[in-house]
N, C-alpha and C. Protein backbone atom coordinates (compact mmCIF):
# COMPACT_ATOMS: atom_id res chain seq x y z
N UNK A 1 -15.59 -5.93 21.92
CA UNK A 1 -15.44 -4.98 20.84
C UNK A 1 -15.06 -3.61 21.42
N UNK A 2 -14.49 -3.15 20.72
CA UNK A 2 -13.72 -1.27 21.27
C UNK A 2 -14.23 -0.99 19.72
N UNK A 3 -15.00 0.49 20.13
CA UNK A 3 -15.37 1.26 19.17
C UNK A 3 -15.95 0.38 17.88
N UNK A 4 -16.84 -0.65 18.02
CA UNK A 4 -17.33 -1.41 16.94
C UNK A 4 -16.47 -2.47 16.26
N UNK A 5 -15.44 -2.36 16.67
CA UNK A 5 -13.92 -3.42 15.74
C UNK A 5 -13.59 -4.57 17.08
N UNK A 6 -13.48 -5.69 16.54
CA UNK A 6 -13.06 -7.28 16.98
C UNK A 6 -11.79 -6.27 17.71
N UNK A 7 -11.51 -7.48 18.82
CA UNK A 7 -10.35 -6.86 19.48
C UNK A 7 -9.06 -8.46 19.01
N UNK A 8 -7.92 -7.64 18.90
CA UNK A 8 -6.95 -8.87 18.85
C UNK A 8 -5.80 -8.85 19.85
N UNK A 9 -5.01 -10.16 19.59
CA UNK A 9 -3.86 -10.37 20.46
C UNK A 9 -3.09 -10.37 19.95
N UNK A 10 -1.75 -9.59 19.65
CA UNK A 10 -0.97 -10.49 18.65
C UNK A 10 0.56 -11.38 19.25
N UNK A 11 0.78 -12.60 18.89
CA UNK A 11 1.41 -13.34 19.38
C UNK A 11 2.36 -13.55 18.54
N UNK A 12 3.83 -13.71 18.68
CA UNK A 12 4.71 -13.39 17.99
C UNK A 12 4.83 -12.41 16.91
N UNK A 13 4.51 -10.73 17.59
CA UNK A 13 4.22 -10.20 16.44
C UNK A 13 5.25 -9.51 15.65
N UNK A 14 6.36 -9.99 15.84
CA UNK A 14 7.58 -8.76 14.51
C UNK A 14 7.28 -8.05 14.88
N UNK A 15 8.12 -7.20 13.71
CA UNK A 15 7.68 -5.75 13.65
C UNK A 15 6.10 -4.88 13.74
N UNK A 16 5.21 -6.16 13.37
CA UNK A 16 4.22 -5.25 13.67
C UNK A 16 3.39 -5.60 11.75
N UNK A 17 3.75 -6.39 11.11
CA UNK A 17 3.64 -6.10 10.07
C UNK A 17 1.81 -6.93 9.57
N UNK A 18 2.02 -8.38 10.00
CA UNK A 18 0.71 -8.61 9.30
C UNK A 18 0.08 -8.24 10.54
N UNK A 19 -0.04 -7.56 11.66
CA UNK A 19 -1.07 -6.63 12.55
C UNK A 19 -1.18 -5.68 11.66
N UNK A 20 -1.29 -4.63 10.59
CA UNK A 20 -1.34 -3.63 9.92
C UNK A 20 -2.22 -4.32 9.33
N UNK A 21 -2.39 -5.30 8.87
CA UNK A 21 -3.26 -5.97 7.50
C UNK A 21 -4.14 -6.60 8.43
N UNK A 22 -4.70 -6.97 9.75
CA UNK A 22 -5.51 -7.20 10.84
C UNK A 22 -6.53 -6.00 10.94
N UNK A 23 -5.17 -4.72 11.10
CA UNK A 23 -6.16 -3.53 11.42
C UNK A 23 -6.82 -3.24 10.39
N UNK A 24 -6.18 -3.50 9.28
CA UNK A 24 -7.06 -2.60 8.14
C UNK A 24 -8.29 -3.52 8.04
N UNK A 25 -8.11 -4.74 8.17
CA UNK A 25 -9.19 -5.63 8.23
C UNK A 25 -10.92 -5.64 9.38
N UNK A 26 -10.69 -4.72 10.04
CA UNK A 26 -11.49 -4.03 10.90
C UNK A 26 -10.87 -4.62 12.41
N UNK A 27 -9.93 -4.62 12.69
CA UNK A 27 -9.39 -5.80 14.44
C UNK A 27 -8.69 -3.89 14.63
N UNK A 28 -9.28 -4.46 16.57
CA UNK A 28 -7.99 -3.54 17.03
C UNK A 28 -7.32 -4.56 17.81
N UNK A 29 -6.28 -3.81 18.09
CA UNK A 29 -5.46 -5.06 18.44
C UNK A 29 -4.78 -4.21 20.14
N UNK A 30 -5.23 -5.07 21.19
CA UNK A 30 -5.25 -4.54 22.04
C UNK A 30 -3.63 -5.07 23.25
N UNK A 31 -3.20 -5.77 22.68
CA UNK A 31 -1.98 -6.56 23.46
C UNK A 31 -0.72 -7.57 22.15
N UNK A 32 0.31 -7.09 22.60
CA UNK A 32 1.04 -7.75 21.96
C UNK A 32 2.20 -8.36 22.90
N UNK A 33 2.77 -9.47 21.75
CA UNK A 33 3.89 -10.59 23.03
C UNK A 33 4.60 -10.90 21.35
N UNK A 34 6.03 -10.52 22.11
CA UNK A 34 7.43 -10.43 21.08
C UNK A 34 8.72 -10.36 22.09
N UNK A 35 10.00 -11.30 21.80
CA UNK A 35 11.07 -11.01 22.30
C UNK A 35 11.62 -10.31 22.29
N UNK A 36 11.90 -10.23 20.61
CA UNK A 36 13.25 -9.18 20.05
C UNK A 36 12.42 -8.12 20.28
N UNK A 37 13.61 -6.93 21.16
CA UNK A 37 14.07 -5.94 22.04
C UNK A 37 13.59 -5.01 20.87
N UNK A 38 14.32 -4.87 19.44
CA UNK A 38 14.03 -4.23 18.93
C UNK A 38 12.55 -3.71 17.84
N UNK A 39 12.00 -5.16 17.85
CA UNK A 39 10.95 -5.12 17.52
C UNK A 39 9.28 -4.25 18.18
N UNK A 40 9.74 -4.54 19.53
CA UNK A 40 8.63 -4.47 20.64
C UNK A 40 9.54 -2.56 20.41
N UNK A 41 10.07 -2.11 20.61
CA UNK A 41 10.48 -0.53 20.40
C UNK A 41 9.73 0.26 19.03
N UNK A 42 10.02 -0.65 17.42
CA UNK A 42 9.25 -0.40 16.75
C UNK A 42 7.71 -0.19 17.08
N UNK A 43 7.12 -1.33 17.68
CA UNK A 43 5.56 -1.34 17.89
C UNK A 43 4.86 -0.31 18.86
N UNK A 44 6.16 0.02 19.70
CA UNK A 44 5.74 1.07 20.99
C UNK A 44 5.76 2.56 20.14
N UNK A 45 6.63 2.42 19.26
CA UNK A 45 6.51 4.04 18.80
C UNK A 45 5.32 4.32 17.57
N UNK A 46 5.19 3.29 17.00
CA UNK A 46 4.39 3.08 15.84
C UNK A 46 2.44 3.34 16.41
N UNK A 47 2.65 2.57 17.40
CA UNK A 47 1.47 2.18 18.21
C UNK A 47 1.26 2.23 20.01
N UNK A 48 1.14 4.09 20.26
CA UNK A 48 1.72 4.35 21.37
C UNK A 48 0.35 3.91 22.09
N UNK A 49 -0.91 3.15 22.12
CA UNK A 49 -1.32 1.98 22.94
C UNK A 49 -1.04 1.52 23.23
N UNK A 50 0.11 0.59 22.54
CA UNK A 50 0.40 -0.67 22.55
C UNK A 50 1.93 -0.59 23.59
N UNK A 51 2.28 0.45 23.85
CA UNK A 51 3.63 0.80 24.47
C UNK A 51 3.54 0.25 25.66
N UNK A 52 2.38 -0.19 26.68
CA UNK A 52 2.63 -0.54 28.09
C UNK A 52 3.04 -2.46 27.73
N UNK A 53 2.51 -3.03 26.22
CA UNK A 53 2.41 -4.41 26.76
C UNK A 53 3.67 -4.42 25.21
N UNK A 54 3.99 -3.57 24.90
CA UNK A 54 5.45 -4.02 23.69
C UNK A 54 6.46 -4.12 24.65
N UNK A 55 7.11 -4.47 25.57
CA UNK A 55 8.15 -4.63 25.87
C UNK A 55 8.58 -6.37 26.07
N UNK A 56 9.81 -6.52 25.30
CA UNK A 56 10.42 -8.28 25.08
C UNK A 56 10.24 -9.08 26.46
N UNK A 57 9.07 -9.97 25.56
CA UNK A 57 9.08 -11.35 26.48
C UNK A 57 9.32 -12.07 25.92
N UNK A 58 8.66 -13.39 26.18
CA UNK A 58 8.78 -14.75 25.78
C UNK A 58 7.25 -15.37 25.84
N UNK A 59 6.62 -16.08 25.10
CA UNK A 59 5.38 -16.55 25.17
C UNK A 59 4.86 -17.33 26.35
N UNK A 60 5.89 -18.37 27.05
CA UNK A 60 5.48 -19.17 28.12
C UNK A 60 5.29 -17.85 29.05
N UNK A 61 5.76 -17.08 29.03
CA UNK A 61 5.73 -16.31 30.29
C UNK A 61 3.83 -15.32 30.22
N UNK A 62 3.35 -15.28 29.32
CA UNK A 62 1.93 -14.88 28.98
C UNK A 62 1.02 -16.20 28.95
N UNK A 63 1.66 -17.16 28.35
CA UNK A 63 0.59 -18.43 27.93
C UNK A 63 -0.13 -18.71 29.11
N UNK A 64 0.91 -18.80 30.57
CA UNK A 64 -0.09 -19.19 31.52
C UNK A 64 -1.30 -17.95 32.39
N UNK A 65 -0.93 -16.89 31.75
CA UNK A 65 -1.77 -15.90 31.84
C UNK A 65 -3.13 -15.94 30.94
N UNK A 66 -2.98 -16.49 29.56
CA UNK A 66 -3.93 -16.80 28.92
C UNK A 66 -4.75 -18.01 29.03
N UNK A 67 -3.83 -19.15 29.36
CA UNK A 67 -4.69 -20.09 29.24
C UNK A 67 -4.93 -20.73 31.21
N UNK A 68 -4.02 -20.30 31.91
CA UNK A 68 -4.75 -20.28 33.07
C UNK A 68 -3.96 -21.55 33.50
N UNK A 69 -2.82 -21.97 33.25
CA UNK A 69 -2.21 -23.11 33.19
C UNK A 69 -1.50 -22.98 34.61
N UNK A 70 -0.98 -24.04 34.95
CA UNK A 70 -0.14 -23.98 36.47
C UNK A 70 0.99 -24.84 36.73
């Protein structure tokens, strides 16, 4: 927990849109994973936390970071 609120991930997140309806829901949302170039730019300016981990990936390239896979 950060500051009393669930922490989230968001995974394929767009623009950023149902993360808004997460946050309002009490989540912070501490990492995000998105390709489109332009999307991850939206989320960095919108959500200047989130600016070190918005830049376009691809999910396999985190999954084995998450799940520890080899």
């Amino acid at each position: 927990m950060i500051d009393g609120k669930a922490i989230s991930i968001s995974l394929f997140a767009g623009a950023f849109g149902l993360d808004l309806g997460i946050e309002q829901a009490g989540f912070h949302t501490i990492s995000v994973v998105e390709k489109d170039r332009d999307a991850t730019k939206t989320i960095a300016l919108n959500r200047p936390h989130l600016q070190e981990s918005a830049v376009p990936r691809e999910i396999d390239a985190i999954l084995q970071d998450l799940l520890n896979l080899e």
